[in-house]
N, C-alpha and C. Protein backbone atom coordinates (compact mmCIF):
# COMPACT_ATOMS: atom_id res chain seq x y z
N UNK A 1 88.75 -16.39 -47.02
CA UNK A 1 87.43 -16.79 -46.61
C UNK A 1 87.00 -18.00 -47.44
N UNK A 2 86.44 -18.98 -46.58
CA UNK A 2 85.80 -20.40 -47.53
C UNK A 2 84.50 -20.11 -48.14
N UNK A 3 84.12 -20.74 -49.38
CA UNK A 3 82.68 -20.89 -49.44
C UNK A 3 81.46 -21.51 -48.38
N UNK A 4 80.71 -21.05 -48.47
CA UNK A 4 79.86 -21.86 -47.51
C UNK A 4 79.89 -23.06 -47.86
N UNK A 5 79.40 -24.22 -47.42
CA UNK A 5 79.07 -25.85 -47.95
C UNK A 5 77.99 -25.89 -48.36
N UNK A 6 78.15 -26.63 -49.55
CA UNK A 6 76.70 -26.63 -50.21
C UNK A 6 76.33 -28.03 -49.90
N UNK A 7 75.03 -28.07 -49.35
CA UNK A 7 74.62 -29.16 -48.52
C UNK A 7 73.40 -30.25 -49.49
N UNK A 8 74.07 -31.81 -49.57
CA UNK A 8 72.95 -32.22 -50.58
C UNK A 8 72.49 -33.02 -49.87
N UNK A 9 71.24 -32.86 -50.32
CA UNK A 9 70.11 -33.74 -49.69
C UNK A 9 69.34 -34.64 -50.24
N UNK A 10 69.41 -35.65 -49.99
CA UNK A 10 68.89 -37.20 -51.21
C UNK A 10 68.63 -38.11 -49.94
N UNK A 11 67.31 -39.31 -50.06
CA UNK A 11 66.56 -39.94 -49.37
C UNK A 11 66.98 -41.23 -50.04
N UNK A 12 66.75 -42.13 -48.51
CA UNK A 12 66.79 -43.59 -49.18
C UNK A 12 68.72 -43.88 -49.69
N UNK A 13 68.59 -44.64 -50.30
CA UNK A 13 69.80 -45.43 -51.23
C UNK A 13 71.06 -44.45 -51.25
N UNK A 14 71.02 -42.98 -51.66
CA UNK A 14 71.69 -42.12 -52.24
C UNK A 14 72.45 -41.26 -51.39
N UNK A 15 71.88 -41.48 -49.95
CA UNK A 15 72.15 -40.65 -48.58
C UNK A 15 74.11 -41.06 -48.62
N UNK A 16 74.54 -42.20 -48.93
CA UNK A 16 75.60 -42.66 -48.16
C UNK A 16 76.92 -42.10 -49.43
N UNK A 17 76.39 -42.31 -50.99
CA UNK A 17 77.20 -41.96 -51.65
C UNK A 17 77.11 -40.51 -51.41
N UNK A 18 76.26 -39.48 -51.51
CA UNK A 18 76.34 -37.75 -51.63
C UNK A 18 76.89 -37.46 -50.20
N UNK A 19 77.17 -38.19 -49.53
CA UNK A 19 77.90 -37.83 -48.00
C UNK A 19 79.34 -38.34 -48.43
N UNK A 20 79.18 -39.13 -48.85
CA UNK A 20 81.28 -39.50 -49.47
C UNK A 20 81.52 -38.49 -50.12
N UNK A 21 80.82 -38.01 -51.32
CA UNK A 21 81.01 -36.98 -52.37
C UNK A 21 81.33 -35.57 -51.27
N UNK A 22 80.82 -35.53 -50.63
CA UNK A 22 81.05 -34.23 -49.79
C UNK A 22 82.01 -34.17 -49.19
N UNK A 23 82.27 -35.28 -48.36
CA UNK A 23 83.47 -35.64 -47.47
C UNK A 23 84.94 -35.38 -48.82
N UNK A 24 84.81 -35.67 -49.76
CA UNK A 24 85.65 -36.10 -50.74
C UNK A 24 85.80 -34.41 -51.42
N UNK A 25 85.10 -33.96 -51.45
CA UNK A 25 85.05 -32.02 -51.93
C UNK A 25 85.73 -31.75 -50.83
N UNK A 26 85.47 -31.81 -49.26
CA UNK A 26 86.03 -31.06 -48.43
C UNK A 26 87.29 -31.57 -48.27
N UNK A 27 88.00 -32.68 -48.39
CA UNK A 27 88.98 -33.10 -48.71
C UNK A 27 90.14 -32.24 -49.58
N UNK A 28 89.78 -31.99 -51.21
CA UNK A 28 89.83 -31.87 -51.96
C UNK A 28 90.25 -30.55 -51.78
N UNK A 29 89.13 -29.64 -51.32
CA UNK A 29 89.32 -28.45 -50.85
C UNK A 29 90.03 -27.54 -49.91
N UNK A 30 90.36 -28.44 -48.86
CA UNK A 30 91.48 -28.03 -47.91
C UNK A 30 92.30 -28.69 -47.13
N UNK A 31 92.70 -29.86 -47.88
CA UNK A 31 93.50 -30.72 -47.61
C UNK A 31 92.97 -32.21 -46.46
N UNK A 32 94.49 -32.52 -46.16
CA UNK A 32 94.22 -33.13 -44.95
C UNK A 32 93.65 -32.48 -43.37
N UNK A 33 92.58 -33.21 -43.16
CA UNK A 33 92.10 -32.66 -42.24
C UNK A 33 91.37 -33.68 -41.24
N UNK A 34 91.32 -33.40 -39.70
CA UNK A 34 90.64 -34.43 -39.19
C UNK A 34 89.07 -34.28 -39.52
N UNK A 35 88.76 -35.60 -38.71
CA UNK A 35 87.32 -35.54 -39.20
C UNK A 35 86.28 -35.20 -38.50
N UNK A 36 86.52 -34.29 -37.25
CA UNK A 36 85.81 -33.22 -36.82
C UNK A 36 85.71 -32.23 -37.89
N UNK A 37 86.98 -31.90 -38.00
CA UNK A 37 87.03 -30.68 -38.82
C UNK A 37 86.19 -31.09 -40.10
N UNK A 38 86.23 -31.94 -40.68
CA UNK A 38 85.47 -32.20 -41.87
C UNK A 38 84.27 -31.89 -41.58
N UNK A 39 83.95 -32.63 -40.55
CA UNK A 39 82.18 -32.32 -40.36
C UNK A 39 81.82 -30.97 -40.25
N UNK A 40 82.80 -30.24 -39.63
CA UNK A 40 82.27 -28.77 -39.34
C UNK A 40 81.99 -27.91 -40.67
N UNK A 41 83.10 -28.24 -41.68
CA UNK A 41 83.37 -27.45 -42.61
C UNK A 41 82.33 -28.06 -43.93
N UNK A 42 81.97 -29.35 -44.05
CA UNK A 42 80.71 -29.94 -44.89
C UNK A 42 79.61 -30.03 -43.99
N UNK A 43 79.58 -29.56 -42.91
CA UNK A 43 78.03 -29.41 -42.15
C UNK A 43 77.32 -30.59 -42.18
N UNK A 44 78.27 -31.81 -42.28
CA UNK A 44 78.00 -33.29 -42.06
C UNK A 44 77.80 -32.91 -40.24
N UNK A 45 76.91 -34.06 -40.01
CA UNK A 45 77.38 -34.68 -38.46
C UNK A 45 78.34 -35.64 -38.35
N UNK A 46 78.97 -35.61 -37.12
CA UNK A 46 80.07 -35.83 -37.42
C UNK A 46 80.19 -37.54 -37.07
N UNK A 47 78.90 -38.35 -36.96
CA UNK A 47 78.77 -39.94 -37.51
C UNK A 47 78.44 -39.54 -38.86
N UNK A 48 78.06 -38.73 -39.45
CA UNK A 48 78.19 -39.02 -41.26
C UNK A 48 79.54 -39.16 -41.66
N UNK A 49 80.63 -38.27 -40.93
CA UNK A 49 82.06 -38.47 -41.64
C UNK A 49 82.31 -40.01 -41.13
């Protein structure tokens, strides 16, 4: 079983790096993966990935 995604939320300037950082954990975390799947599993939309 995965952890849930812990979802960060920052306004303005900071939105684009803490969405790489996430993309880059879920990476990290279960490999190569497409980037549907990324979005599903970091609860990004999937124009954030």
């Amino acid at each position: 079983m995965t952890a849930a995604p812990q979802l960060v939320r920052t306004a303005g300037d900071g939105r684009r790096e803490a969405n790489a950082a996430t993309v880059l954990r879920t990476v990290l975390d279960h490999g190569p993966v497409a980037r549907r799947s990324i979005a599903t599993l970091s609860g990004l939309s999937p124009a954030a990935v």
